[in-house]
N, C-alpha and C. Protein backbone atom coordinates (compact mmCIF):
# COMPACT_ATOMS: atom_id res chain seq x y z
N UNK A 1 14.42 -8.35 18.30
CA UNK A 1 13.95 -9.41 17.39
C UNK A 1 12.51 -9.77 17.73
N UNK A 2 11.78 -9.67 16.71
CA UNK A 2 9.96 -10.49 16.68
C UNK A 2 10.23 -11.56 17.28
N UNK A 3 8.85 -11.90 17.79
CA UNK A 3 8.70 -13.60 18.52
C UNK A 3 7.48 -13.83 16.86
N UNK A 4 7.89 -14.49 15.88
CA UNK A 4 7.09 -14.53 14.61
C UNK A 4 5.93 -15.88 14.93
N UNK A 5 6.06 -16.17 15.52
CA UNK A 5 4.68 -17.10 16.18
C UNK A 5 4.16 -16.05 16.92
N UNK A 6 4.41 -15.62 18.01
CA UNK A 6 3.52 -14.71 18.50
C UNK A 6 2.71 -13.45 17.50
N UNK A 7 3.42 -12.92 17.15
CA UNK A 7 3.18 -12.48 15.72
C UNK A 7 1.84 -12.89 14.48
N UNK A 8 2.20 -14.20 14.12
CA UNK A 8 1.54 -15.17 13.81
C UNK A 8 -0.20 -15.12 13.91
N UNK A 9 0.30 -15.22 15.27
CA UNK A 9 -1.15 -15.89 16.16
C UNK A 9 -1.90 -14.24 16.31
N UNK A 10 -1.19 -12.78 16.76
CA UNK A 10 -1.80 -11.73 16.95
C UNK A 10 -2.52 -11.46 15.40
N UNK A 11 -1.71 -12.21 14.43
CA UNK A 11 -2.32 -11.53 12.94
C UNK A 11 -3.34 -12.22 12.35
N UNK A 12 -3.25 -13.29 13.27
CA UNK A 12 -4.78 -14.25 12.82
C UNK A 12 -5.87 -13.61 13.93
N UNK A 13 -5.38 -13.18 14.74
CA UNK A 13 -6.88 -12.58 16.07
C UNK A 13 -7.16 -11.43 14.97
N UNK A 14 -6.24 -10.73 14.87
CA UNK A 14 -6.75 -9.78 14.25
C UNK A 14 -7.88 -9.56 13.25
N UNK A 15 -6.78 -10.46 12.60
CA UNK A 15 -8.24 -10.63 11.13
C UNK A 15 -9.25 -11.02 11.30
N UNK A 16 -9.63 -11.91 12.03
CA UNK A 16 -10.50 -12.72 12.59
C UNK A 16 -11.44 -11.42 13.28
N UNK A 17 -10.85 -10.82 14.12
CA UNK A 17 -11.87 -9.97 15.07
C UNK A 17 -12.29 -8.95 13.90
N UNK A 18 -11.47 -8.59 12.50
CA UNK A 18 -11.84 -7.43 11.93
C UNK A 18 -12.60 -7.96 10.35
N UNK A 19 -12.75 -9.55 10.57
CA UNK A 19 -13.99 -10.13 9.56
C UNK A 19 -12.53 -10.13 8.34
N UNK A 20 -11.09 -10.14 8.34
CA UNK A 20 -10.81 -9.77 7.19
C UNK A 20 -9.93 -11.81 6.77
N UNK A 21 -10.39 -12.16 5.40
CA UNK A 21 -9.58 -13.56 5.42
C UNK A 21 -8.62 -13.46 4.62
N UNK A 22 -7.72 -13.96 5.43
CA UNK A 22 -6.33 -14.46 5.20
C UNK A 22 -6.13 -15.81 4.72
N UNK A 23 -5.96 -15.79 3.38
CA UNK A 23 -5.73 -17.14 2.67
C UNK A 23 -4.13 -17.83 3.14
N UNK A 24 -4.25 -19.09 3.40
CA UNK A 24 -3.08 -19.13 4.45
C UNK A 24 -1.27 -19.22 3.51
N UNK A 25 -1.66 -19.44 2.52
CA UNK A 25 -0.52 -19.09 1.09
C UNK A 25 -0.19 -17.41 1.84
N UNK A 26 -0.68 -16.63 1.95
CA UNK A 26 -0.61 -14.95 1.82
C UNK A 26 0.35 -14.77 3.21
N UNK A 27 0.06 -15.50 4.13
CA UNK A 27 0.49 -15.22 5.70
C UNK A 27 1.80 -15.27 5.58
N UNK A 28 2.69 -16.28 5.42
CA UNK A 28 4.04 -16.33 5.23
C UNK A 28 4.91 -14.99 4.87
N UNK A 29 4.33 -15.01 3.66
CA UNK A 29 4.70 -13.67 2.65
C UNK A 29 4.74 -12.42 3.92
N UNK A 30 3.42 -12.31 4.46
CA UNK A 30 3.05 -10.75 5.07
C UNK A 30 4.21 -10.92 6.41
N UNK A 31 4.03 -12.38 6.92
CA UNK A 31 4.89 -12.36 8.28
C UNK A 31 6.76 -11.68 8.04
N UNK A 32 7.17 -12.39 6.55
CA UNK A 32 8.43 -12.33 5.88
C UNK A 32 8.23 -10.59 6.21
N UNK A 33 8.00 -10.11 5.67
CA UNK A 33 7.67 -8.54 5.20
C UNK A 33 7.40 -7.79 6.49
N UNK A 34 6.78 -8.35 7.17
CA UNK A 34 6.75 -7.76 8.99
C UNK A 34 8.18 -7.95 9.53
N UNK A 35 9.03 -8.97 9.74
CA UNK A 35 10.02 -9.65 10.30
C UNK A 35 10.66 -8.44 9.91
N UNK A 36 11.22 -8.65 8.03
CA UNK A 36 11.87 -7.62 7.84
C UNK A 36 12.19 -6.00 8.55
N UNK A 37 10.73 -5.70 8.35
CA UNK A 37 10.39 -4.18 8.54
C UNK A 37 11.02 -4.20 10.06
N UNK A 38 10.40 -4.49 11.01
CA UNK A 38 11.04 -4.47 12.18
C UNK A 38 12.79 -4.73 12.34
N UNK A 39 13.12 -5.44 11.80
CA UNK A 39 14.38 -5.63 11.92
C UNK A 39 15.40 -3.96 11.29
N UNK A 40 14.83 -3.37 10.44
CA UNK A 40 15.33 -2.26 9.70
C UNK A 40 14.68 -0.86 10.79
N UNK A 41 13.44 -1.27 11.29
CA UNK A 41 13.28 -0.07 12.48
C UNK A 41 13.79 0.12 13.26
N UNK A 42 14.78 -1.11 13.77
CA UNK A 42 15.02 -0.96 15.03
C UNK A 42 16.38 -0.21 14.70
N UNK A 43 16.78 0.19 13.59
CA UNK A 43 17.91 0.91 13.42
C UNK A 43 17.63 2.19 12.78
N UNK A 44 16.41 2.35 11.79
CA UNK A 44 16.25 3.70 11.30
C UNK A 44 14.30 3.25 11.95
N UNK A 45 14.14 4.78 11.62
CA UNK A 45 12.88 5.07 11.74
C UNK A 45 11.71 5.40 10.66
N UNK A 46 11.42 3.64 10.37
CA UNK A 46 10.48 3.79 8.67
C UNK A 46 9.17 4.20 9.46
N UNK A 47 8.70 3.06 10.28
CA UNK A 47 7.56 3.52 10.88
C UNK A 47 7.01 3.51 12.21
N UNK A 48 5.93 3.22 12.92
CA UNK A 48 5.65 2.94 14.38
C UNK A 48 5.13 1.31 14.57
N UNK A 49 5.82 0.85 14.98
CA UNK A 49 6.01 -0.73 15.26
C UNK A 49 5.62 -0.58 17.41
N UNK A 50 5.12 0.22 18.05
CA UNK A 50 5.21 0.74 19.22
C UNK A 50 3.84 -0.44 19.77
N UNK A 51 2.90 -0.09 19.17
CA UNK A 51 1.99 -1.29 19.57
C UNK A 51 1.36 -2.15 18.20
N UNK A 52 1.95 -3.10 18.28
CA UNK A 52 2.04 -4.36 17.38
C UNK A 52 0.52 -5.02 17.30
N UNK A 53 -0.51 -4.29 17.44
CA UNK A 53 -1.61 -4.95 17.44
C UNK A 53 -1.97 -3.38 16.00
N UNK A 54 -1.99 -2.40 16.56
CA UNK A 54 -2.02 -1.41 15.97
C UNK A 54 -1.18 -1.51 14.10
N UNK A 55 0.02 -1.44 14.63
CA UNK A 55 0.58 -1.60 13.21
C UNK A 55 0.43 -2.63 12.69
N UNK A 56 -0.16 -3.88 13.05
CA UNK A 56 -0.46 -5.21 12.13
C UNK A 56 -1.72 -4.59 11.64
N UNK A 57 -2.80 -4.13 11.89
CA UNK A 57 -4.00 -3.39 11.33
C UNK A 57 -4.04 -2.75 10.06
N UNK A 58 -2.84 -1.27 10.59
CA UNK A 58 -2.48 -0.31 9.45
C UNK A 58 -1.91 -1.00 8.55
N UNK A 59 -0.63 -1.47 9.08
CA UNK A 59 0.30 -1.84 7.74
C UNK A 59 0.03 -2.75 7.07
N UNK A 60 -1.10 -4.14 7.85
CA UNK A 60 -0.83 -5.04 7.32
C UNK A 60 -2.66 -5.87 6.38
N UNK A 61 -3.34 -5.26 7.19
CA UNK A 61 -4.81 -5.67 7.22
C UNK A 61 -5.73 -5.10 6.35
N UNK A 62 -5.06 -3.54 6.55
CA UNK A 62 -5.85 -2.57 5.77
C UNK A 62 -5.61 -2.68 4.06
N UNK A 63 -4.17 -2.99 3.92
CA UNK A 63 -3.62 -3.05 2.65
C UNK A 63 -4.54 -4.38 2.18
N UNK A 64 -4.28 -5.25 2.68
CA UNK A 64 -4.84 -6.93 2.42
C UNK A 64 -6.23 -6.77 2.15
N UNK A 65 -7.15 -6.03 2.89
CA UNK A 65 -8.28 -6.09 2.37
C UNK A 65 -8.77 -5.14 1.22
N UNK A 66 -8.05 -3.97 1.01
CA UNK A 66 -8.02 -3.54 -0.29
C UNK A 66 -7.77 -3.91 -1.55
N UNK A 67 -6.39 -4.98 -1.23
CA UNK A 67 -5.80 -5.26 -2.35
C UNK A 67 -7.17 -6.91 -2.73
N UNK A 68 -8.11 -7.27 -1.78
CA UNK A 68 -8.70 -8.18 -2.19
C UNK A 68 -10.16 -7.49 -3.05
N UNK A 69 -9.89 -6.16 -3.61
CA UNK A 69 -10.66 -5.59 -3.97
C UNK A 69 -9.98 -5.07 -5.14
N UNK A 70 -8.79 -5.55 -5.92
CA UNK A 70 -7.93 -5.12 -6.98
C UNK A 70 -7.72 -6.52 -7.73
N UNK A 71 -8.12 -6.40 -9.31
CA UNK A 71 -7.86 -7.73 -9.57
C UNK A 71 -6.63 -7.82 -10.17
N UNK A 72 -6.27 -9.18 -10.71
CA UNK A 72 -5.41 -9.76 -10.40
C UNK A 72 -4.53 -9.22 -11.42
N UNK A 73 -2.82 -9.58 -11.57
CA UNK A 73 -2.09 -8.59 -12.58
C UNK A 73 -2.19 -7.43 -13.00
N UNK A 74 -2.39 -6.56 -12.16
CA UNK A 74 -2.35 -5.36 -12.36
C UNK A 74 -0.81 -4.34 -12.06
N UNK A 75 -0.65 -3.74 -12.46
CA UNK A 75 0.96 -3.29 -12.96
C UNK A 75 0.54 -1.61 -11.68
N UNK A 76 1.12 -2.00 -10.34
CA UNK A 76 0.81 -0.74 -9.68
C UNK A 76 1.80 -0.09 -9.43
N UNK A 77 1.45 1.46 -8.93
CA UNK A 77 2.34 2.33 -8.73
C UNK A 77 1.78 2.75 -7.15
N UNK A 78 2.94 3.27 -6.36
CA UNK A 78 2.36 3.41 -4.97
C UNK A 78 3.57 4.78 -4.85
N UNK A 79 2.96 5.86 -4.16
CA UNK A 79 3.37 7.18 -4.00
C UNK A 79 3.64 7.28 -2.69
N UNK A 80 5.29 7.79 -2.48
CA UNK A 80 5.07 8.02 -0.89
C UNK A 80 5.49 7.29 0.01
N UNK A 81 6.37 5.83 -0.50
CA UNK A 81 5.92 4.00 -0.25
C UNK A 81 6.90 3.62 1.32
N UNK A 82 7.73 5.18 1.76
CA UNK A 82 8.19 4.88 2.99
C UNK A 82 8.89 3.28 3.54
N UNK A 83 7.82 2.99 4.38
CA UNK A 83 8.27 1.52 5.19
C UNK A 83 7.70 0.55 4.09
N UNK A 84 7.05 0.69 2.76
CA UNK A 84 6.58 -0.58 2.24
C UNK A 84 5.05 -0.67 2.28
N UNK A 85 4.49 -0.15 3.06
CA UNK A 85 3.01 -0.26 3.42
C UNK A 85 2.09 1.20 2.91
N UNK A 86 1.18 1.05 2.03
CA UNK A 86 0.44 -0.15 1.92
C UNK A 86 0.89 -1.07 0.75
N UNK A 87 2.08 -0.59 0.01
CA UNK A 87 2.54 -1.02 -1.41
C UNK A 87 2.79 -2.64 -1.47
N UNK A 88 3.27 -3.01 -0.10
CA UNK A 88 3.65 -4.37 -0.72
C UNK A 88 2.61 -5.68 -0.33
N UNK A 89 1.67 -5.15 1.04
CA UNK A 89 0.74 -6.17 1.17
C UNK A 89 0.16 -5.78 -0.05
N UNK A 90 -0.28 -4.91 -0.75
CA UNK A 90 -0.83 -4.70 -1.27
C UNK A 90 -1.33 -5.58 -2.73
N UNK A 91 0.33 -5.47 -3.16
CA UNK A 91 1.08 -6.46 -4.42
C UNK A 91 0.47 -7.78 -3.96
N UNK A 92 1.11 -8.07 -2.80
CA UNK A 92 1.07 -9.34 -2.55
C UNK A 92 -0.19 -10.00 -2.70
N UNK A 93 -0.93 -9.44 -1.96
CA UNK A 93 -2.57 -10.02 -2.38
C UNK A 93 -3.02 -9.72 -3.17
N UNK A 94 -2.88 -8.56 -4.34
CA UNK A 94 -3.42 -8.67 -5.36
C UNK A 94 -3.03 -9.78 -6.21
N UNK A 95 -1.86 -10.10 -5.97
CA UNK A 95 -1.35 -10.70 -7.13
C UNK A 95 -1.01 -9.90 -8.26
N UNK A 96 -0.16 -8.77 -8.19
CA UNK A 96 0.02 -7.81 -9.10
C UNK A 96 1.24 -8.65 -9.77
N UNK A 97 1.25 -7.88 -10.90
CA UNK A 97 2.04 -7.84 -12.11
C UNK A 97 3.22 -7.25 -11.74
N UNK A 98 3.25 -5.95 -12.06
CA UNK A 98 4.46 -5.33 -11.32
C UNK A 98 3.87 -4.25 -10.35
N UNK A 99 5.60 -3.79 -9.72
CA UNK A 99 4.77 -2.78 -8.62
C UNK A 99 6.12 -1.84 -8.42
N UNK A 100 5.58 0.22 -8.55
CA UNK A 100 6.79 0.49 -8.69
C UNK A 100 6.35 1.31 -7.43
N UNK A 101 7.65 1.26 -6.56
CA UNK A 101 7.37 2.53 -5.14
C UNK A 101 8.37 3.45 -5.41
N UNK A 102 7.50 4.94 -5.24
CA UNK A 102 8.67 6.17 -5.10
C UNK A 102 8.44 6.38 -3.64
N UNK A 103 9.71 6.55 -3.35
CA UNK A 103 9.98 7.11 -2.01
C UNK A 103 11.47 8.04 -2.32
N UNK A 104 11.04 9.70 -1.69
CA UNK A 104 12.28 10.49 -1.96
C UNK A 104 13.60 10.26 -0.95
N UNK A 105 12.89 9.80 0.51
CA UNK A 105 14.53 9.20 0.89
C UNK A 105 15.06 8.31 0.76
N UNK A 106 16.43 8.14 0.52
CA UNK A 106 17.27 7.41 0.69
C UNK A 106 17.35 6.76 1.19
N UNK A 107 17.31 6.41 2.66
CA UNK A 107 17.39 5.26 3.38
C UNK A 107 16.05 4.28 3.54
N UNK A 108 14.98 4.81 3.29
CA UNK A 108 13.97 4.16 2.95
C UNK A 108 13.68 3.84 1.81
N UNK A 109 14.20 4.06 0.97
CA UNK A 109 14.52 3.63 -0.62
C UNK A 109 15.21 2.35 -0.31
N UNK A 110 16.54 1.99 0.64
CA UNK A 110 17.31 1.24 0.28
C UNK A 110 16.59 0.76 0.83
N UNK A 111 15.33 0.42 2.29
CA UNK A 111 15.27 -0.54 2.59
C UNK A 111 13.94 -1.17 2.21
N UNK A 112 13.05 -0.60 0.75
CA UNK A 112 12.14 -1.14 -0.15
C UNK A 112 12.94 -1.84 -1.33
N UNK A 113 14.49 -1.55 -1.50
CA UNK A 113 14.92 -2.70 -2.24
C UNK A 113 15.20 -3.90 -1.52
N UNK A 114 15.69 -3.74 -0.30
CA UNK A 114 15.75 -4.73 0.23
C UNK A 114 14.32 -5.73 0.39
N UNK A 115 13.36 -5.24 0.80
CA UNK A 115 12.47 -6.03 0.97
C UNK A 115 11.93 -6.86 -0.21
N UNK A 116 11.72 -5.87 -1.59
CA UNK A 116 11.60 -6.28 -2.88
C UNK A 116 12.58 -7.74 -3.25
N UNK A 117 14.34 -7.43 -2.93
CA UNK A 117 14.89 -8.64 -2.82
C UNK A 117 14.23 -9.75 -2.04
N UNK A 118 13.83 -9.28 -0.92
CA UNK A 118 14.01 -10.57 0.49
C UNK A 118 12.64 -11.20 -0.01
N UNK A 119 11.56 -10.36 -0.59
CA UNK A 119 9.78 -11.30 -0.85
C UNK A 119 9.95 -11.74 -1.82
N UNK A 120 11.03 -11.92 -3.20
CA UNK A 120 11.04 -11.67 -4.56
C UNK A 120 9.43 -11.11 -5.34
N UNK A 121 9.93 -10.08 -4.76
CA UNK A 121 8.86 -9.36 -5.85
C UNK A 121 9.05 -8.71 -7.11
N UNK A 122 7.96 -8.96 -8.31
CA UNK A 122 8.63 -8.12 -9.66
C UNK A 122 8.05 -6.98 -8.97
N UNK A 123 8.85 -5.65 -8.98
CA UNK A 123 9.30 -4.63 -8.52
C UNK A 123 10.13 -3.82 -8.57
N UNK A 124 10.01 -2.30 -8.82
CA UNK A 124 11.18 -1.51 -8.79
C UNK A 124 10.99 -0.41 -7.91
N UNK A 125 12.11 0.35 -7.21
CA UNK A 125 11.97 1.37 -6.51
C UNK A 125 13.02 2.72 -6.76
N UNK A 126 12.05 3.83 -7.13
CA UNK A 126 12.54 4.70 -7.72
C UNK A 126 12.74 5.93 -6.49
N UNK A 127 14.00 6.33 -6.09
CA UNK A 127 14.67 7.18 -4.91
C UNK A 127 14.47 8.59 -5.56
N UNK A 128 12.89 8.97 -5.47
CA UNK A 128 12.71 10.42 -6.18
C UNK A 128 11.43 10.75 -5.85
N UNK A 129 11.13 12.35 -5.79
CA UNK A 129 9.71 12.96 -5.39
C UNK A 129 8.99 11.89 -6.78
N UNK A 130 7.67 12.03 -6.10
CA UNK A 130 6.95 11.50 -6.89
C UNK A 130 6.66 12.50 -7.95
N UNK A 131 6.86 13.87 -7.56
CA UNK A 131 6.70 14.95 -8.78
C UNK A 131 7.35 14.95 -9.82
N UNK A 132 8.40 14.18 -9.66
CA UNK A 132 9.68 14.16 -10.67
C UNK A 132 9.23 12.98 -11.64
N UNK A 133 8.68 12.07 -10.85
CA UNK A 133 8.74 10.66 -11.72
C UNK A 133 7.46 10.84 -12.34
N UNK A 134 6.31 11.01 -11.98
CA UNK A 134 5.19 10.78 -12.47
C UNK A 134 4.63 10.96 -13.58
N UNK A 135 5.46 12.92 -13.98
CA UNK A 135 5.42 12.95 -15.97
C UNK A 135 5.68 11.94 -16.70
N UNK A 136 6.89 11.46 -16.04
CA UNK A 136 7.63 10.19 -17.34
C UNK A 136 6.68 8.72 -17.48
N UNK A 137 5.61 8.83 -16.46
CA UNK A 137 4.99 7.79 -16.54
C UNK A 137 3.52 7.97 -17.46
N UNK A 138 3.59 7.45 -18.61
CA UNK A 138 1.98 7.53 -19.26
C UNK A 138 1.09 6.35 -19.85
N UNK A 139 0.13 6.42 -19.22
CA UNK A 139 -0.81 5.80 -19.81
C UNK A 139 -0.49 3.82 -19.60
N UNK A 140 0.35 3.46 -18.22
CA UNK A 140 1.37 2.64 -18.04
C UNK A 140 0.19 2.06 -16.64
N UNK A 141 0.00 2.39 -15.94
CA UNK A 141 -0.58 2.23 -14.27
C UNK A 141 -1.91 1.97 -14.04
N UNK A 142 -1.84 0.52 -13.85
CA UNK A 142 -3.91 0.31 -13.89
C UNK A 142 -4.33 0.37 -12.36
N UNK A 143 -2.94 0.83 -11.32
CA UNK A 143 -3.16 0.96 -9.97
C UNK A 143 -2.60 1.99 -9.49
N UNK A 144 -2.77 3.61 -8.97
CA UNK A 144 -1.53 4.02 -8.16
C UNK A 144 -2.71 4.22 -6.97
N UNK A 145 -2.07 3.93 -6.23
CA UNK A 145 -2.20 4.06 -4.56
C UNK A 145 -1.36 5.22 -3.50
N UNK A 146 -2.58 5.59 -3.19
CA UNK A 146 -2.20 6.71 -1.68
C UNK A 146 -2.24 6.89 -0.35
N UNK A 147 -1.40 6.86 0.22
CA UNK A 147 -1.44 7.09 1.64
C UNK A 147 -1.20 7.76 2.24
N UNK A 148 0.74 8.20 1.99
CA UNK A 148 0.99 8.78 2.83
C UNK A 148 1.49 10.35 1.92
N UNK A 149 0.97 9.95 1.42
CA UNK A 149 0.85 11.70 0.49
C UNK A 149 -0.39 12.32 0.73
N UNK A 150 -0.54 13.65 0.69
CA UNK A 150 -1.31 14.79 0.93
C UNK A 150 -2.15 14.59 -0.25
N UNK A 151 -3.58 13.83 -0.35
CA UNK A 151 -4.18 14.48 -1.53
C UNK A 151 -4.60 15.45 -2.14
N UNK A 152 -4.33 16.11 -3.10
CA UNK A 152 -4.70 17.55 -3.05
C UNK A 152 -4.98 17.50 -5.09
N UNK A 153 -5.89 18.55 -5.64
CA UNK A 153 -5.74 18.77 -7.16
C UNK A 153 -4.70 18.37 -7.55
N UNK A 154 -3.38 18.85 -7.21
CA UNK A 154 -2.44 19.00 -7.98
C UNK A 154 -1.70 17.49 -7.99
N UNK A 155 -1.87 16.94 -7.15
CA UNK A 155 -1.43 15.22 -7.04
C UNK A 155 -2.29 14.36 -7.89
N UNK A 156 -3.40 14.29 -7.83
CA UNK A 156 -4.39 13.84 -8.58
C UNK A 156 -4.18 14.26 -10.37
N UNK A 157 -3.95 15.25 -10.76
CA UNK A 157 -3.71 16.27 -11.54
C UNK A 157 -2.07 15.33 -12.21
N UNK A 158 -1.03 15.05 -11.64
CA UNK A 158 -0.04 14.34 -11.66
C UNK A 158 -0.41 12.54 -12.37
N UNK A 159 -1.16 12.31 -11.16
CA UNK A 159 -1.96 10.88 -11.88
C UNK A 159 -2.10 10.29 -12.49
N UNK A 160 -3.19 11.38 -12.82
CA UNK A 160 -4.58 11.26 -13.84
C UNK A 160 -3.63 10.31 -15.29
N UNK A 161 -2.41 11.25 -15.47
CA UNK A 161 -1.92 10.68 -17.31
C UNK A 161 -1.22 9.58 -17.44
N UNK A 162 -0.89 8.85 -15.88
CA UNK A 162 -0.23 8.16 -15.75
C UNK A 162 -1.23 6.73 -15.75
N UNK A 163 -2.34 6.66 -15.44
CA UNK A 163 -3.41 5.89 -15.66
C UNK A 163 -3.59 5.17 -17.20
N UNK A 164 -3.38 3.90 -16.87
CA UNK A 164 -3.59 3.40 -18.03
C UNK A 164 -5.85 2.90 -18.52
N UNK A 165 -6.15 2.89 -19.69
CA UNK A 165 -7.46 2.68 -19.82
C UNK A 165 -7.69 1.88 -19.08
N UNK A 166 -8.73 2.47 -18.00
CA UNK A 166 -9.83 1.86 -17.32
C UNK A 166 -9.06 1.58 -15.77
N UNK A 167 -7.44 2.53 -15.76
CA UNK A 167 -6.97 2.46 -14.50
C UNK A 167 -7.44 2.85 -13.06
N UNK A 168 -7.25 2.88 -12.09
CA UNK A 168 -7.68 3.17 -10.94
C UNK A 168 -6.53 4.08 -9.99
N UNK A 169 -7.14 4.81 -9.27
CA UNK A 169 -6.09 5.99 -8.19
C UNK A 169 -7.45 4.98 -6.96
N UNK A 170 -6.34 4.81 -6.12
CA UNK A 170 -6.68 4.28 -4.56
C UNK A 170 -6.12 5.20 -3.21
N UNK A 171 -7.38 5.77 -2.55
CA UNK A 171 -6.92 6.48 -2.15
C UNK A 171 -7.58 5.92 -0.10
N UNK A 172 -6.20 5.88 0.69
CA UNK A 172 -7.00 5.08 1.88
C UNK A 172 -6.95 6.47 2.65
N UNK A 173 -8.73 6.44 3.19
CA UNK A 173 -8.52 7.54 3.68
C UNK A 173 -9.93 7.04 5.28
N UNK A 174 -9.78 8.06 6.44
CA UNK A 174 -10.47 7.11 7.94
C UNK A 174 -12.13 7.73 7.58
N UNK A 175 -12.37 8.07 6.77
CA UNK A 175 -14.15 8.68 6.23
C UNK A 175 -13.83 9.31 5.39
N UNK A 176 -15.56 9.87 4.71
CA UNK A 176 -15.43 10.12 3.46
C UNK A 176 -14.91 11.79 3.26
N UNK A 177 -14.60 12.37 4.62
CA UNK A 177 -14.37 13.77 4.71
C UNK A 177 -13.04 13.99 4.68
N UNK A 178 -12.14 12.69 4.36
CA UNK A 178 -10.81 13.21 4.23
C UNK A 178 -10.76 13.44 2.58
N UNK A 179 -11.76 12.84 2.12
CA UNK A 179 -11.62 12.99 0.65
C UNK A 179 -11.82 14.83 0.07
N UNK A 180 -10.91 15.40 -0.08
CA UNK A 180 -11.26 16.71 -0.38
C UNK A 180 -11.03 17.51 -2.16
N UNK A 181 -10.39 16.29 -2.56
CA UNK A 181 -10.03 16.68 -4.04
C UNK A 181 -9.97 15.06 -5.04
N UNK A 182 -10.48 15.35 -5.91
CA UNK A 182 -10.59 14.11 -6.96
C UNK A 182 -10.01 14.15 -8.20
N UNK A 183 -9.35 15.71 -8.45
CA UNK A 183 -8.67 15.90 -9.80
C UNK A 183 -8.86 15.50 -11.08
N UNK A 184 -10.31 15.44 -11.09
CA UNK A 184 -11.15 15.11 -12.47
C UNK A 184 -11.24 14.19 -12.53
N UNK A 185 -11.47 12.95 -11.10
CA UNK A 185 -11.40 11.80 -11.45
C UNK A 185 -12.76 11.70 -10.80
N UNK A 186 -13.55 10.10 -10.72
CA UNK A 186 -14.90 9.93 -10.32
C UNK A 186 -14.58 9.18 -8.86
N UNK A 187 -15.57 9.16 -7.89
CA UNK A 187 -15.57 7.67 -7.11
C UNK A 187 -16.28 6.73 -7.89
N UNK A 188 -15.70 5.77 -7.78
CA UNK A 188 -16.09 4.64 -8.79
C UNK A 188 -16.72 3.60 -7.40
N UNK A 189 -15.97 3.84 -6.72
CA UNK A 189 -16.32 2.79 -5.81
C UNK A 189 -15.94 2.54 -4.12
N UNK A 190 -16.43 2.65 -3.26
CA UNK A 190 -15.69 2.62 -1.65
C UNK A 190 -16.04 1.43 -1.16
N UNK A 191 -14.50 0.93 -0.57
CA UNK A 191 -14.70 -0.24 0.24
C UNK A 191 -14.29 -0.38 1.59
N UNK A 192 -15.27 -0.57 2.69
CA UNK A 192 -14.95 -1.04 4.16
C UNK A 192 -13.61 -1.57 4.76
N UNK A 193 -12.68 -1.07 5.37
CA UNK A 193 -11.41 -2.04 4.87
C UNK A 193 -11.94 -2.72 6.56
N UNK A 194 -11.07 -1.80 7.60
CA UNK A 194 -11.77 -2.58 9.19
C UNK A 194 -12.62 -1.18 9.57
N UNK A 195 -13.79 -1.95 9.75
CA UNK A 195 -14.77 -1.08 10.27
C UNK A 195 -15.18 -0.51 11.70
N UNK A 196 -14.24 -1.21 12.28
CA UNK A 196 -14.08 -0.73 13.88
C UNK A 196 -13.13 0.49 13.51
N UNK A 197 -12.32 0.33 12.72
CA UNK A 197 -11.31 1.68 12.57
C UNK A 197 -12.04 2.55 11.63
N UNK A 198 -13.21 2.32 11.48
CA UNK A 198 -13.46 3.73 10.03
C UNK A 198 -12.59 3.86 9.20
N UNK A 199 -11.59 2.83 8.85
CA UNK A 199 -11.05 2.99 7.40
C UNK A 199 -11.91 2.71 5.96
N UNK A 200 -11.21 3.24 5.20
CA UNK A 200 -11.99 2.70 4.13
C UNK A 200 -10.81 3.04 2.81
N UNK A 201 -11.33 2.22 1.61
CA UNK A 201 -10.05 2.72 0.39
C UNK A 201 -11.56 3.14 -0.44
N UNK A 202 -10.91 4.48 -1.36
CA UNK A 202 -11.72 4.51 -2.33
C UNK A 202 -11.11 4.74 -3.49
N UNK A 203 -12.01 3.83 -4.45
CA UNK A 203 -11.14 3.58 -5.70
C UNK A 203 -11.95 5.10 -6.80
N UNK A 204 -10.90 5.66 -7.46
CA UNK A 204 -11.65 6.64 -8.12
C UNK A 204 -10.87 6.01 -9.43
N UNK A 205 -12.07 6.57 -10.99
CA UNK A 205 -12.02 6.50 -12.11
C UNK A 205 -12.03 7.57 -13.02
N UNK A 206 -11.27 7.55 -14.06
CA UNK A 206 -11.39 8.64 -15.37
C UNK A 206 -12.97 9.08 -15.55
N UNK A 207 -13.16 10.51 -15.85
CA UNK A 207 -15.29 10.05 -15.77
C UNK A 207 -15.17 10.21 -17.43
């Protein structure tokens, strides 16, 4: 079990040391969504919770300062969505509209409904390759987001039709050399997420 004050207090150093602000409405939410996640690792293996300074960064900081770079009601899609991250800080600080995560296993499927229940988020989670789902989606998604998928043509290529006018593909990647395929899409725009880590998200557009 988390000590969620200790917790707390590491996720305010954090931000603090990595320039990123945490509106104090948002903290609750992210702590709820940490608590959770840990509680479901310690029985399956969504993600690495091993050093808690580390995964408050990835899972929790990196998403937050992206999503303060997504405006508000936007209807996202997140590929890949595993433990929840970056999909649901993500929602959360955007203030999205809706938010749909594919994840092909099963047991990490069940435990993004669960979380979807436990934050009430409008949200759905679809237990399927993202290859499968993504045709049926068109012209619907003013957000899909990437992480833990392989970017490559043919993913991008998948996307692209699922983009609604003037949508965005977010892609978090540690420099600009992981970027190796854009699938006819533009960089529209790159943002700093923590700069001690060389992360960064870049938002690409229809050209």
């Amino acid at each position: 079990m988390i000590d969620t004050p200790e917790i707390e207090q590491l996720l305010r150093e954090r931000a603090r040391s990595h320039g990123v602000l945490l509106p104090d409405v948002l903290i609750p939410k992210l702590l709820s969504y940490y608590a959770l996640l840990a509680r479901w690792n310690a029985r399956m293996n969504l993600t690495s919770l091993a050093d808690p300074a580390q995964a408050i960064d990835r899972l929790l900081l990196e998403p937050v300062k992206a999503g303060q770079n997504v405006p508000a009601g936007r209807a996202l899609v997140d590929l890949g969505s595993g433990g929840g991250s970056p999909a649901i800080p993500l929602a959360l600080t955007s203030g999205a509209r809706t938010l749909l995560m594919i994840e092909a296993k099963a047991r990490k499927a069940a435990f993004l409904r669960e979380a979807v229940r436990h934050l009430g988020l409008t949200a759905m989670v679809e237990c399927a390759r993202f290859e499968d789902v993504l045709p049926k989606i068109r012209k619907a998604a003013d957000l899909v987001s990437i992480r833990a998928v392989r970017v490559s043509e043919e993913v991008l290529a998948l996307v692209r039709p699922t983009l609604a006018p003037g949508g965005e593909t977010l892609l978090f990647v540690s420099n600009h050399a992981d970027l190796g395929a854009t699938g006819g899409l533009k960089i529209d725009r790159t943002v700093v997420l923590l700069p001690a880590l060389g992360s960064r998200a870049i938002f690409l557009k229809a050209k």
